[in-house]
PDB file of N, CA and C in Angstrom:
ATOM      1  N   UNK A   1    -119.733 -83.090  -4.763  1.00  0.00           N
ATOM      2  CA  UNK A   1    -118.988 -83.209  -3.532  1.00  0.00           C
ATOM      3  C   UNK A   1    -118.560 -84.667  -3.341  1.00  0.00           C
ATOM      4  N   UNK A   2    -117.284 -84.611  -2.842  1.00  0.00           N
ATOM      5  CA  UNK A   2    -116.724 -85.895  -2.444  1.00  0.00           C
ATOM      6  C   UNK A   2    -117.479 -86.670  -1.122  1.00  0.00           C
ATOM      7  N   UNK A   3    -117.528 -88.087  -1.239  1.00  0.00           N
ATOM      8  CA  UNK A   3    -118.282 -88.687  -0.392  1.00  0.00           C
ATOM      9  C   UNK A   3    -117.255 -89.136   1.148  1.00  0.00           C
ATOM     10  N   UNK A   4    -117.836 -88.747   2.338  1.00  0.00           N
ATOM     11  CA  UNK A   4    -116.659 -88.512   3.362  1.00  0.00           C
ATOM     12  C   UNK A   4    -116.082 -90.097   3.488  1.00  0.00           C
ATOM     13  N   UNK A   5    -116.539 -91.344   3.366  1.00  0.00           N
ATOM     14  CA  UNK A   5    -115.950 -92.349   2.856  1.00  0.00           C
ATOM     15  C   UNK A   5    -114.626 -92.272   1.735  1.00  0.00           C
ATOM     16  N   UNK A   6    -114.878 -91.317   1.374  1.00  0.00           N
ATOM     17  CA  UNK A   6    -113.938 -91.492   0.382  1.00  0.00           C
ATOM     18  C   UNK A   6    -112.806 -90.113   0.130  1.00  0.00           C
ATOM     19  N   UNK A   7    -112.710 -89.601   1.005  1.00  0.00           N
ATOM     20  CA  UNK A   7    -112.306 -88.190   1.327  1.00  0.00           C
ATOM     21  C   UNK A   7    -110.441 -88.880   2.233  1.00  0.00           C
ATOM     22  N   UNK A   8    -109.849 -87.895   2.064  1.00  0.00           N
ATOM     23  CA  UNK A   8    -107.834 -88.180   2.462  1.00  0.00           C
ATOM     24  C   UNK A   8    -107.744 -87.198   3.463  1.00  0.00           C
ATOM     25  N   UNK A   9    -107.305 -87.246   4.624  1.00  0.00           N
ATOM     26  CA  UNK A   9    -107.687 -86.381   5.588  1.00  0.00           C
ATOM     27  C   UNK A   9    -105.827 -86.722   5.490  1.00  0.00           C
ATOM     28  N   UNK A  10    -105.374 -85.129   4.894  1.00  0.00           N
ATOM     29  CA  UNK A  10    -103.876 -85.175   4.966  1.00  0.00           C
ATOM     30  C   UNK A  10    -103.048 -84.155   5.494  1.00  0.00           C
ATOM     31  N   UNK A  11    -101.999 -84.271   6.203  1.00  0.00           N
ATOM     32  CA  UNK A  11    -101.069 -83.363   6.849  1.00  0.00           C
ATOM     33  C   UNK A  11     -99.470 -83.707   6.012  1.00  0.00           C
ATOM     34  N   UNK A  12     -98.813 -82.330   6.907  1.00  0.00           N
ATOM     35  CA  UNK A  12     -98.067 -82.122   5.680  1.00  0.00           C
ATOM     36  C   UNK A  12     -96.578 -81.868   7.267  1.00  0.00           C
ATOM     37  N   UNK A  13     -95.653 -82.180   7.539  1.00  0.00           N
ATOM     38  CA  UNK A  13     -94.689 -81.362   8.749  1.00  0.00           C
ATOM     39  C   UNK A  13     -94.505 -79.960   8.011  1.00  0.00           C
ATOM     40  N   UNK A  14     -94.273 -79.494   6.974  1.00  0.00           N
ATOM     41  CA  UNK A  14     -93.636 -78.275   5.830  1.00  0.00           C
ATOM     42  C   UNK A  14     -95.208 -77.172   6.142  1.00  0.00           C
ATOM     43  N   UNK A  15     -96.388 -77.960   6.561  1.00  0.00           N
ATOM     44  CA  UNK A  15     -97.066 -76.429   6.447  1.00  0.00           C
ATOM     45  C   UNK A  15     -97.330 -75.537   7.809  1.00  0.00           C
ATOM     46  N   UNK A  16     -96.757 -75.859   8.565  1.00  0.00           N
ATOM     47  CA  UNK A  16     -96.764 -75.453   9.603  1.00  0.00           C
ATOM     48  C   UNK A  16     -95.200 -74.897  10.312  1.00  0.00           C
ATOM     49  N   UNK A  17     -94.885 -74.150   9.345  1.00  0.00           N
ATOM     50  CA  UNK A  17     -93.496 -73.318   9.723  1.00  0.00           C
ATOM     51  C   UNK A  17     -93.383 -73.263  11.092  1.00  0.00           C
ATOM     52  N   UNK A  18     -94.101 -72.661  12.282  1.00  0.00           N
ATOM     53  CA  UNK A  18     -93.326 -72.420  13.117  1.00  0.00           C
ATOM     54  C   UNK A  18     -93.327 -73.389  13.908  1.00  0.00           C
ATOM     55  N   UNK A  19     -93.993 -74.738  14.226  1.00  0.00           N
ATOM     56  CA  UNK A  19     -93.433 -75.958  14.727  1.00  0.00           C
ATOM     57  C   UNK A  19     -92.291 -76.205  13.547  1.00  0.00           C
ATOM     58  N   UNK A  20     -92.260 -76.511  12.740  1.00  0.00           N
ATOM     59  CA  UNK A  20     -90.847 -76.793  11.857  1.00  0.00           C
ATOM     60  C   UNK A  20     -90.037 -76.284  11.998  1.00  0.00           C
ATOM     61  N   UNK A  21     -89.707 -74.891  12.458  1.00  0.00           N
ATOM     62  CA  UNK A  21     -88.798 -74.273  12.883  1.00  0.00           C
ATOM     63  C   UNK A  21     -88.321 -74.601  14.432  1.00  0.00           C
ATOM     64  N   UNK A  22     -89.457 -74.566  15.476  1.00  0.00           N
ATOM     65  CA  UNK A  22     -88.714 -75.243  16.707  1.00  0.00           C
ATOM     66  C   UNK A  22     -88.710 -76.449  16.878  1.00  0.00           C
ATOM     67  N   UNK A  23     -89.075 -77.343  15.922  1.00  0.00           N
ATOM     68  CA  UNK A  23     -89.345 -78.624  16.310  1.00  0.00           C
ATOM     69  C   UNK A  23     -87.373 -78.677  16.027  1.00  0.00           C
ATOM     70  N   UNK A  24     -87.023 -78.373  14.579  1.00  0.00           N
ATOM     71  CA  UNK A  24     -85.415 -78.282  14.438  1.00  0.00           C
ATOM     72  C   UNK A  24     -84.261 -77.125  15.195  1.00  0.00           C
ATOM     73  N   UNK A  25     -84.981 -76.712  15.936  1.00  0.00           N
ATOM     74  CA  UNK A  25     -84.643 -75.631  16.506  1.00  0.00           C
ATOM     75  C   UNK A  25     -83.900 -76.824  18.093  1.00  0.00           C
ATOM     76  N   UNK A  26     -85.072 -77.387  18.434  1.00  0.00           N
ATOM     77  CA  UNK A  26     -84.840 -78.246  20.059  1.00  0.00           C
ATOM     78  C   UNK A  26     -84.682 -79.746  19.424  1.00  0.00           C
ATOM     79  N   UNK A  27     -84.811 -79.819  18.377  1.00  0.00           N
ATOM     80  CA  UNK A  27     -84.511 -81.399  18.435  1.00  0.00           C
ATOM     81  C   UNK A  27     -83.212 -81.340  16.893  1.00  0.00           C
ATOM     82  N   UNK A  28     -82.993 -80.760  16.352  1.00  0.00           N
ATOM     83  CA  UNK A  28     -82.332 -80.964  15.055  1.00  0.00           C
ATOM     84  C   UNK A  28     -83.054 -81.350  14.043  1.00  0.00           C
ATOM     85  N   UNK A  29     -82.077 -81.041  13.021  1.00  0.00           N
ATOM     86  CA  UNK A  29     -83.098 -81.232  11.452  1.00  0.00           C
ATOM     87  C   UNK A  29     -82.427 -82.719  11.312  1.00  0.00           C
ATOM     88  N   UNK A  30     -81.864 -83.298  11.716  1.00  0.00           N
ATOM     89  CA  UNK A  30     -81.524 -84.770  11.277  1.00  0.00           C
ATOM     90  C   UNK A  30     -82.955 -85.686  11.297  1.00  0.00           C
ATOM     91  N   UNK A  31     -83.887 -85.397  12.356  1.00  0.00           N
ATOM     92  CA  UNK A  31     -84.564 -86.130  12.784  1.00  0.00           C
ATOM     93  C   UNK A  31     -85.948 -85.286  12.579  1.00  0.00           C
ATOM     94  N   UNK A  32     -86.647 -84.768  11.814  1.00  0.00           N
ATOM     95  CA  UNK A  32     -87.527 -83.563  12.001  1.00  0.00           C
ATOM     96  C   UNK A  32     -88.862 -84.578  11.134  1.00  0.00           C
ATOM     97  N   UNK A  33     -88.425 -85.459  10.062  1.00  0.00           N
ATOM     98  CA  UNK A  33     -89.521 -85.699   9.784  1.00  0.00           C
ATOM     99  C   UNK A  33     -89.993 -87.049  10.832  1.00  0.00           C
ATOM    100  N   UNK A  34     -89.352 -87.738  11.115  1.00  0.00           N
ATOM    101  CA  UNK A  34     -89.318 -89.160  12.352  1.00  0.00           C
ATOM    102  C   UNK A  34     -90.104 -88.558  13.509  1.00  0.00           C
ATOM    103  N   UNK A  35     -89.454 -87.689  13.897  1.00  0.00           N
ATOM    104  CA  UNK A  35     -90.709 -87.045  15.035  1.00  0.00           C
ATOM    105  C   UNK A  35     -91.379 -86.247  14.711  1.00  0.00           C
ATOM    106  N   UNK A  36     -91.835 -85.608  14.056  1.00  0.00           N
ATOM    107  CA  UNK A  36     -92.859 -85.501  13.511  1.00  0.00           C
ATOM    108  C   UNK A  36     -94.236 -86.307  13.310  1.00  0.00           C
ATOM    109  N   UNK A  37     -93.924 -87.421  12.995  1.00  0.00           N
ATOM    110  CA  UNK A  37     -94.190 -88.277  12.278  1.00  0.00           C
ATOM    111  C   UNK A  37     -95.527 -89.439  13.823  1.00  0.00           C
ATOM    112  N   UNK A  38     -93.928 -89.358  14.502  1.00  0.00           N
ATOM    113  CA  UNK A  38     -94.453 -90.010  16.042  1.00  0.00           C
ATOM    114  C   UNK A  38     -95.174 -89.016  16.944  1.00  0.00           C
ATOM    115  N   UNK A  39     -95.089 -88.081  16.609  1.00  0.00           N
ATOM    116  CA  UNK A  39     -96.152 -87.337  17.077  1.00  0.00           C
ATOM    117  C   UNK A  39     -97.402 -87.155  17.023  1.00  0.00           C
ATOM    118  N   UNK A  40     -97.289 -87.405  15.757  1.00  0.00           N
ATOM    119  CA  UNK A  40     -98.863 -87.494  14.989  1.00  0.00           C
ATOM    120  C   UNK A  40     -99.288 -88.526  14.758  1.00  0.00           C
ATOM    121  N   UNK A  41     -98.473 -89.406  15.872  1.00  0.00           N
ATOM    122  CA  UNK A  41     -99.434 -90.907  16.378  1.00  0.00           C
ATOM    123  C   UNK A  41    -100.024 -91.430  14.816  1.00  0.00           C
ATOM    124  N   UNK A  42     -98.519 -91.978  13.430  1.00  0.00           N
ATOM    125  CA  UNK A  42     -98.632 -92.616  12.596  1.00  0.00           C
ATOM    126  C   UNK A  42     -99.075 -93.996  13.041  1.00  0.00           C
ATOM    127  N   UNK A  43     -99.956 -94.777  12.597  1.00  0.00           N
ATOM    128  CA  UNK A  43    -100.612 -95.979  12.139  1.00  0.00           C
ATOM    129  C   UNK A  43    -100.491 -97.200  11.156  1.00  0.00           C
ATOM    130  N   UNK A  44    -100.716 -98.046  11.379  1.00  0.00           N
ATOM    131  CA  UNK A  44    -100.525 -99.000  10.061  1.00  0.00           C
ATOM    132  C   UNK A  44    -101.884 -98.369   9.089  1.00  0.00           C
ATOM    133  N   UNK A  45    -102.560 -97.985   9.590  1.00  0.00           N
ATOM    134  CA  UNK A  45    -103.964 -97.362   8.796  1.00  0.00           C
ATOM    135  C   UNK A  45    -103.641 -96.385   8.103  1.00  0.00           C
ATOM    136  N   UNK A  46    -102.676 -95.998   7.922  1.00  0.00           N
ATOM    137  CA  UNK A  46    -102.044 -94.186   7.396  1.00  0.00           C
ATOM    138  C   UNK A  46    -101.218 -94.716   6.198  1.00  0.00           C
ATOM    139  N   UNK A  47    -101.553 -94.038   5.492  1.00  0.00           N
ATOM    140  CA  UNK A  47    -100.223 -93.745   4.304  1.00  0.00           C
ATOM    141  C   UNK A  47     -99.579 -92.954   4.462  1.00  0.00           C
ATOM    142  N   UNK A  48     -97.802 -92.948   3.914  1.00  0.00           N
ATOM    143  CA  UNK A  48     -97.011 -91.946   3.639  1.00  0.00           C
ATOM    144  C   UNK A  48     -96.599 -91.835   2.189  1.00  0.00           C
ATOM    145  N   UNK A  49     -96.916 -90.127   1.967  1.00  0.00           N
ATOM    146  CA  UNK A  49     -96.592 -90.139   0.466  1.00  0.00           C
ATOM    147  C   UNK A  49     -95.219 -89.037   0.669  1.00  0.00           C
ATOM    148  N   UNK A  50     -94.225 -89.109   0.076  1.00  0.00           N
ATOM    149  CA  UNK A  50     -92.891 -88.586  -0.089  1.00  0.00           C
ATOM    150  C   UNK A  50     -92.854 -87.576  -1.504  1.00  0.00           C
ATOM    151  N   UNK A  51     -92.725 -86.320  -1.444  1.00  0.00           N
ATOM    152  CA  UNK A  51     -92.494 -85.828  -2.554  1.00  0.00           C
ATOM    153  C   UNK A  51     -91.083 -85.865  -2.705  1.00  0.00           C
ATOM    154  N   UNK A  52     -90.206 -85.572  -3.382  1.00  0.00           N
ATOM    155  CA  UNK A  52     -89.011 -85.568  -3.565  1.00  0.00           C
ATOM    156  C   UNK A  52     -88.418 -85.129  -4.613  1.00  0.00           C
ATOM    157  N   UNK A  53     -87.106 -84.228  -4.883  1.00  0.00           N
ATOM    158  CA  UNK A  53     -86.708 -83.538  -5.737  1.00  0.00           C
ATOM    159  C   UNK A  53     -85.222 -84.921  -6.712  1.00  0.00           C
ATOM    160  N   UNK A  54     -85.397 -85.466  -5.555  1.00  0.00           N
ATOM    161  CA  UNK A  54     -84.201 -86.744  -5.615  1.00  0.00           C
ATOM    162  C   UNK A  54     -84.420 -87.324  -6.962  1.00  0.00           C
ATOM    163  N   UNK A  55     -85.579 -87.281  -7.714  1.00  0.00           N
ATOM    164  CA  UNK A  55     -85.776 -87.694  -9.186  1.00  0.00           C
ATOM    165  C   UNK A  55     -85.855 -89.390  -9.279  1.00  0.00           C
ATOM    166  N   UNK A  56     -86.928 -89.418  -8.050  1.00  0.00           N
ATOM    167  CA  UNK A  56     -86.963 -91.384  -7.879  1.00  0.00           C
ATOM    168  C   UNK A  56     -85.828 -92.253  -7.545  1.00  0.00           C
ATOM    169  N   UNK A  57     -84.526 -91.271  -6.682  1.00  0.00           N
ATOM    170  CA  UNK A  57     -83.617 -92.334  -6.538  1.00  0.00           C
ATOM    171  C   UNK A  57     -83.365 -92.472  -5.398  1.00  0.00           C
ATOM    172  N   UNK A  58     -83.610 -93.287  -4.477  1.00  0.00           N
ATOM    173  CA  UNK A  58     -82.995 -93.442  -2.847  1.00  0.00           C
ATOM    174  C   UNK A  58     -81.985 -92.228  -2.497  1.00  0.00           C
ATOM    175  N   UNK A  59     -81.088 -92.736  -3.464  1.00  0.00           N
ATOM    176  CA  UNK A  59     -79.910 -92.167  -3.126  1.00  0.00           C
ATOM    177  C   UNK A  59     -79.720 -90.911  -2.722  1.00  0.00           C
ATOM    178  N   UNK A  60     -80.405 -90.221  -3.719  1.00  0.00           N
ATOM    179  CA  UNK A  60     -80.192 -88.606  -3.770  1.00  0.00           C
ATOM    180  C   UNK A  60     -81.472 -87.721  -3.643  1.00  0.00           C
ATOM    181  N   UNK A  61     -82.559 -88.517  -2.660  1.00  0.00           N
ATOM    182  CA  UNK A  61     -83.287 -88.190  -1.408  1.00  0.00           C
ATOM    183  C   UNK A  61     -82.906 -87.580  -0.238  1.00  0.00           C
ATOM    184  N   UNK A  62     -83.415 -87.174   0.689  1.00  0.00           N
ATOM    185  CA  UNK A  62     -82.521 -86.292   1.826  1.00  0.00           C
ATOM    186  C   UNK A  62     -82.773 -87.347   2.719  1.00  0.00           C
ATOM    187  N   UNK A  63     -81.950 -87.524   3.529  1.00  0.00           N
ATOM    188  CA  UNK A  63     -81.600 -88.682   4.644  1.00  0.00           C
ATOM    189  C   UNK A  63     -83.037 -88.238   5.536  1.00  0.00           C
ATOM    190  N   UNK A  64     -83.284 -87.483   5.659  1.00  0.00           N
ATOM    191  CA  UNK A  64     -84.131 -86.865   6.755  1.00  0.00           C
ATOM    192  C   UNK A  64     -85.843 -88.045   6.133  1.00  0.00           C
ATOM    193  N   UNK A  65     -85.976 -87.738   4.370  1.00  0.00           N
ATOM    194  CA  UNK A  65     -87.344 -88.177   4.321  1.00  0.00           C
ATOM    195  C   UNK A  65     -86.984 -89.745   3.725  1.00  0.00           C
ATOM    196  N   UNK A  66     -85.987 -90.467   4.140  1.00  0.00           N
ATOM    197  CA  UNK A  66     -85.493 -91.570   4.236  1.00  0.00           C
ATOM    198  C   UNK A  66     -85.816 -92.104   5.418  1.00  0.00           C
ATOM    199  N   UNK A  67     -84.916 -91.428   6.290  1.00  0.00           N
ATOM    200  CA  UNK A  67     -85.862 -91.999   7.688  1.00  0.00           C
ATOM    201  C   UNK A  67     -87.112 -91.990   7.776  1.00  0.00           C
ATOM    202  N   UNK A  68     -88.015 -90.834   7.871  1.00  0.00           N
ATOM    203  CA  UNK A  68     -89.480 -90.697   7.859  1.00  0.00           C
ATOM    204  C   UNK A  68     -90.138 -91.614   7.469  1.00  0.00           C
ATOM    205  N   UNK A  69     -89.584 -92.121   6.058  1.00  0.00           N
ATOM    206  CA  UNK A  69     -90.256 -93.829   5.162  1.00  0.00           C
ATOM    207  C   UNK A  69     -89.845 -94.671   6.346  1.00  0.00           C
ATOM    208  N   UNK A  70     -88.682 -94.792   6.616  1.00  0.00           N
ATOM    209  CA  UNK A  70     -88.100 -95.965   7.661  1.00  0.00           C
ATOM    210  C   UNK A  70     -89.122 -96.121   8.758  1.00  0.00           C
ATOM    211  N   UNK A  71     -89.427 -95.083   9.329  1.00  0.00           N
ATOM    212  CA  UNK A  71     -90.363 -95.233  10.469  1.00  0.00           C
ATOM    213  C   UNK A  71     -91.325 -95.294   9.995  1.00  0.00           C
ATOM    214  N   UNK A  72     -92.368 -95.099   9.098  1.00  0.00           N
ATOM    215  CA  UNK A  72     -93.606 -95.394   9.031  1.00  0.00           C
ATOM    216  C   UNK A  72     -93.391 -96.582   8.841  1.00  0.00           C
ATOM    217  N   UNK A  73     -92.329 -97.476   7.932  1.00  0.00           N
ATOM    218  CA  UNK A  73     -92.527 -98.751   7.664  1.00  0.00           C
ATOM    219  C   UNK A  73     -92.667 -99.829   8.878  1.00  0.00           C
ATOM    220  N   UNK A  74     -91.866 -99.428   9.952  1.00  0.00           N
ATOM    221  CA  UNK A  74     -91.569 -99.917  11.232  1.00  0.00           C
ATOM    222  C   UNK A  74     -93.633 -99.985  12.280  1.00  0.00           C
ATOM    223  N   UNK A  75     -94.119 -99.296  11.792  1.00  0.00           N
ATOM    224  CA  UNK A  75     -96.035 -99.015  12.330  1.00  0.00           C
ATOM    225  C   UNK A  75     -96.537 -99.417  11.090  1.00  0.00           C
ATOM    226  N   UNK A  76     -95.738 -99.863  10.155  1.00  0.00           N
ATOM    227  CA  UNK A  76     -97.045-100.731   9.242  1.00  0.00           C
ATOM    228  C   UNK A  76     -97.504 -99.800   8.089  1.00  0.00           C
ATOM    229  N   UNK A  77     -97.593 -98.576   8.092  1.00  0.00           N
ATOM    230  CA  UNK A  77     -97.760 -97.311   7.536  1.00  0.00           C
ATOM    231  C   UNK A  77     -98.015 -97.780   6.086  1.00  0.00           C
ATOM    232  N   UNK A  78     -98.676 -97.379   5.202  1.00  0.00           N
ATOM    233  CA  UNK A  78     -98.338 -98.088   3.463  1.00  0.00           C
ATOM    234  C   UNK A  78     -97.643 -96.862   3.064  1.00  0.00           C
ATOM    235  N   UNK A  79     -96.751 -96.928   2.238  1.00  0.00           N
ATOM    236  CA  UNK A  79     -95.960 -96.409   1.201  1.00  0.00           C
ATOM    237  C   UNK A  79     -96.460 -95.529  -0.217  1.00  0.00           C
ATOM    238  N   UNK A  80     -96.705 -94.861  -0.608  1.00  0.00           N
ATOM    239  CA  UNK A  80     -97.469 -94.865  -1.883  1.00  0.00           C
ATOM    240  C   UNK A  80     -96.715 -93.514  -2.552  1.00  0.00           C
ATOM    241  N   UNK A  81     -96.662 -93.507  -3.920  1.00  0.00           N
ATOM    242  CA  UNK A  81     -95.683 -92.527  -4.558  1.00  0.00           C
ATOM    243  C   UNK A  81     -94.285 -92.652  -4.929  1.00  0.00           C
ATOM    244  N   UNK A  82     -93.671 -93.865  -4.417  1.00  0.00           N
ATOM    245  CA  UNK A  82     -92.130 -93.726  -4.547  1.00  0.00           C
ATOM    246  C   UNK A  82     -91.503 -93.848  -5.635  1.00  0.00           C
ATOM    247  N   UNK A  83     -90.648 -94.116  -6.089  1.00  0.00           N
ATOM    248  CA  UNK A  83     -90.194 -94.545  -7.116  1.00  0.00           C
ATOM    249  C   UNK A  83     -89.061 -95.769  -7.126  1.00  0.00           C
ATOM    250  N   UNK A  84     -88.629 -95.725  -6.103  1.00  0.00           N
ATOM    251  CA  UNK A  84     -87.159 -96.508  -5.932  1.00  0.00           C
ATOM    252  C   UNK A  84     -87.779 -97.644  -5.480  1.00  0.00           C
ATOM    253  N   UNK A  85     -86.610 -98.813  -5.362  1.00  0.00           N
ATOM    254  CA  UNK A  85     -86.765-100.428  -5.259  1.00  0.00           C
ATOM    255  C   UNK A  85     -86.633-100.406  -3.755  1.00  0.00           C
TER     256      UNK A  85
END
């Protein structure tokens, strides 16, 4: 067993369909991972990890988990997983 020191206590906005559905339902999908995000009272103590189909390139990432990075960076948040500069 993993030692709780050393244990990732992680959430996901994608596993919880039916807030994901009204969260874009009353607020839009432009903005779904950003609030999300501020909801769940992100931290400089928190990491954000980004999966992405974009193949490591900014570019051809979805604007949506572009922002999401943007705002964690803005609370200090660490970064971890990316690929791009």
């Amino acid at each position: 067993m993993i030692p709780q020191d050393r244990r990732i206590e992680c959430y996901a906005p994608t596993d919880n369909v039916s807030e994901l559905t009204a969260r874009t339902n009353d607020e839009g999908w432009a903005t779904i991972f950003v609030e999300w995000l501020k909801i769940s009272k992100l931290l400089a103590k928190d990491a954000v990890f980004i999966f992405s189909v974009g193949g490591g390139n900014l570019e051809k990432t979805s604007a949506q988990s572009r922002d999401g990075l943007a705002h964690a960076k803005t609370v200090g948040a660490k970064d971890h997983g990316r690929r791009w500069a």
